[in-house]
PDB file of N, CA and C in Angstrom:
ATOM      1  N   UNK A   1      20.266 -38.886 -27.482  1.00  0.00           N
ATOM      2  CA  UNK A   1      21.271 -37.908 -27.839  1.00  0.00           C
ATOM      3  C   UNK A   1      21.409 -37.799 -29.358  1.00  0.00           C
ATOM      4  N   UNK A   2      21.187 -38.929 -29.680  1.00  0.00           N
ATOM      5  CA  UNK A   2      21.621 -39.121 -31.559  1.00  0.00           C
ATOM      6  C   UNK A   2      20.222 -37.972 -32.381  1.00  0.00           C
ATOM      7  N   UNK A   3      18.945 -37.699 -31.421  1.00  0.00           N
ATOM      8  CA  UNK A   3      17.650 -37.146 -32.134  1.00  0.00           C
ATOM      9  C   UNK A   3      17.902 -35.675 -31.961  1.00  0.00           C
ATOM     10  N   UNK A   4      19.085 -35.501 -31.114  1.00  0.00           N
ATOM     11  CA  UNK A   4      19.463 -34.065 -31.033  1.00  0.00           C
ATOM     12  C   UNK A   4      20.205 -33.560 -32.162  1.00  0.00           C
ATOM     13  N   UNK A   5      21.100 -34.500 -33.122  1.00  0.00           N
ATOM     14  CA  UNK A   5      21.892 -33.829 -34.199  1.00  0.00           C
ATOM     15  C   UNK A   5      21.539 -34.745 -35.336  1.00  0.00           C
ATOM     16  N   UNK A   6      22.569 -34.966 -36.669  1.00  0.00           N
ATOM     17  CA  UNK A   6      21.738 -35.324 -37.791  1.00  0.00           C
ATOM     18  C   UNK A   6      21.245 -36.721 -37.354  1.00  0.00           C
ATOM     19  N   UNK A   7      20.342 -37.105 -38.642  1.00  0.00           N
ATOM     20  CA  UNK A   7      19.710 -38.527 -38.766  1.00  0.00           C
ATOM     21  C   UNK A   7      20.509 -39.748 -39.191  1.00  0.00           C
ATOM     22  N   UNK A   8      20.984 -41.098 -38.774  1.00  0.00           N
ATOM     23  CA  UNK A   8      22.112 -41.362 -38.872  1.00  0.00           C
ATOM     24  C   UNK A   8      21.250 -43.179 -39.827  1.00  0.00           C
ATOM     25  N   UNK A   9      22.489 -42.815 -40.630  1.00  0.00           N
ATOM     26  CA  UNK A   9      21.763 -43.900 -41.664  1.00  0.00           C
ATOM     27  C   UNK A   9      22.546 -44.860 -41.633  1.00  0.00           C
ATOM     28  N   UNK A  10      22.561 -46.348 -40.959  1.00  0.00           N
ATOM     29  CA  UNK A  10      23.807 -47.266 -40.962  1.00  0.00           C
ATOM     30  C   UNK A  10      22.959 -48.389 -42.294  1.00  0.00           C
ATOM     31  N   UNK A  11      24.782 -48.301 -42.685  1.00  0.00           N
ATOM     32  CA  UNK A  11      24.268 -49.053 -44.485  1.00  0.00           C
ATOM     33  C   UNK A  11      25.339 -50.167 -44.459  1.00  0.00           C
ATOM     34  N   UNK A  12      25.603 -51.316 -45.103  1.00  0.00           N
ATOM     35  CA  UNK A  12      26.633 -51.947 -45.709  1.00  0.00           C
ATOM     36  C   UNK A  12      25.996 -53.653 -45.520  1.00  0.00           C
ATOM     37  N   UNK A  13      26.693 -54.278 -45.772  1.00  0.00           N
ATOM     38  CA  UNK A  13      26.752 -55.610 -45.656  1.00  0.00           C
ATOM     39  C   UNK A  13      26.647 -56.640 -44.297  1.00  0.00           C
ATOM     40  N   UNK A  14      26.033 -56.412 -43.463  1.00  0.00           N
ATOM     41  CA  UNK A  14      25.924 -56.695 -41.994  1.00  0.00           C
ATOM     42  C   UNK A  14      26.050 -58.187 -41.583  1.00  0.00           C
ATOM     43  N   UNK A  15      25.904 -58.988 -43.019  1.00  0.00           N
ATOM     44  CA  UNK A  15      25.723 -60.689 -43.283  1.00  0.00           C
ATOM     45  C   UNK A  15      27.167 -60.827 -42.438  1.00  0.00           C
ATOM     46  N   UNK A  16      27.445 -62.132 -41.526  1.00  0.00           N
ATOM     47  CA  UNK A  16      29.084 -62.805 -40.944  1.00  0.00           C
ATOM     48  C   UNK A  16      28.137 -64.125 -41.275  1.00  0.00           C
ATOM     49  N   UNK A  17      29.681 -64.592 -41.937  1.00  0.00           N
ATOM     50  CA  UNK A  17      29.271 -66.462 -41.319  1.00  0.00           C
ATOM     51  C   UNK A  17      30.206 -66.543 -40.720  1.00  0.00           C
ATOM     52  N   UNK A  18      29.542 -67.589 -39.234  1.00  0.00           N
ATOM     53  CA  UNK A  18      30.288 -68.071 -38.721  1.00  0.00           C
ATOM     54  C   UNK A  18      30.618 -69.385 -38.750  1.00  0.00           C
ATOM     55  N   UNK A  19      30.378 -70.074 -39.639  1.00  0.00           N
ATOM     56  CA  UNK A  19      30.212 -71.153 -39.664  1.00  0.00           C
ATOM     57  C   UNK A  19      30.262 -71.505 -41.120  1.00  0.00           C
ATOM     58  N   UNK A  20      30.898 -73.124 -41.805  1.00  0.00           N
ATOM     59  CA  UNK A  20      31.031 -73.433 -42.586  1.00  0.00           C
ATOM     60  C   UNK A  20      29.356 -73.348 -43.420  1.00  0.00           C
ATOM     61  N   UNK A  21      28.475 -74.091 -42.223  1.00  0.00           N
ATOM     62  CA  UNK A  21      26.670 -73.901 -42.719  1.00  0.00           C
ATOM     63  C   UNK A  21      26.633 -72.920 -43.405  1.00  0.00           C
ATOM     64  N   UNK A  22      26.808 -71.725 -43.213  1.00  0.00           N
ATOM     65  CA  UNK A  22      26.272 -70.398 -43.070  1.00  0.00           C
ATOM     66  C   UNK A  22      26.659 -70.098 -44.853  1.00  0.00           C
ATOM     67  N   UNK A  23      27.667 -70.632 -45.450  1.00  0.00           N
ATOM     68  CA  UNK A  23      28.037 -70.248 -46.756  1.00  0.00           C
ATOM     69  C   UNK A  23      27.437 -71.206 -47.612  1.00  0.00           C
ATOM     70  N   UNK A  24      27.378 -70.818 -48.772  1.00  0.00           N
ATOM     71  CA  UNK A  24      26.984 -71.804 -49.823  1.00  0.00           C
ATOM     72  C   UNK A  24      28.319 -72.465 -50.518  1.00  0.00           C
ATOM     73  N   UNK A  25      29.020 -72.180 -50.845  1.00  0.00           N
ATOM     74  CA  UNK A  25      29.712 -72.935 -51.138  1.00  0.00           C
ATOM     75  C   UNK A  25      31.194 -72.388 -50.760  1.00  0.00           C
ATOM     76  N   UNK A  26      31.304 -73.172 -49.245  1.00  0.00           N
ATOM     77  CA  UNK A  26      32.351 -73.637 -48.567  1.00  0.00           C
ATOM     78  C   UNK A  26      33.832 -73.803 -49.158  1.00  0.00           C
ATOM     79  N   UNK A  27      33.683 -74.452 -50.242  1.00  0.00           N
ATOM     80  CA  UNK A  27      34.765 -74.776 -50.759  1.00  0.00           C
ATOM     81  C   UNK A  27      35.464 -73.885 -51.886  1.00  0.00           C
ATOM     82  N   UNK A  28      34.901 -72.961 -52.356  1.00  0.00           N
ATOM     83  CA  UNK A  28      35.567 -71.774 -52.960  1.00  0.00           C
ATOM     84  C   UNK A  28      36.040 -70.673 -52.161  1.00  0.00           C
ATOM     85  N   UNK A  29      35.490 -71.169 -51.043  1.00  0.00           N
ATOM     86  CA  UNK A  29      36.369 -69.894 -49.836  1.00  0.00           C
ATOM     87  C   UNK A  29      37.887 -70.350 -50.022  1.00  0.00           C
ATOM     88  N   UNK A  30      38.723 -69.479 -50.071  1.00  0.00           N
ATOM     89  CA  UNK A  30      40.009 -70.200 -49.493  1.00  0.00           C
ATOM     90  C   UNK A  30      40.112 -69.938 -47.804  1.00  0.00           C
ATOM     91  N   UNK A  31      40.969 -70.524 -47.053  1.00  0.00           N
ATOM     92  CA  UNK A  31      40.767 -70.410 -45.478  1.00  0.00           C
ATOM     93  C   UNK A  31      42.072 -69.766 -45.103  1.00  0.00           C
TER      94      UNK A  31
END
């Protein structure tokens, strides 16, 4: 259905951590 009208461009930042691992430095996050 989407090839029937315009061309659809998905953009932004798609990165989640879920997890403390996932960041580099953990400890400048505030929580």
């Amino acid at each position: 259905e989407l090839e029937k009208s315009k061309p659809v461009v998905l953009t932004g930042d798609l990165n989640c951590a879920h997890e403390e691992i996932d960041i580099y430095n953990p400890a400048a996050i505030p929580s």
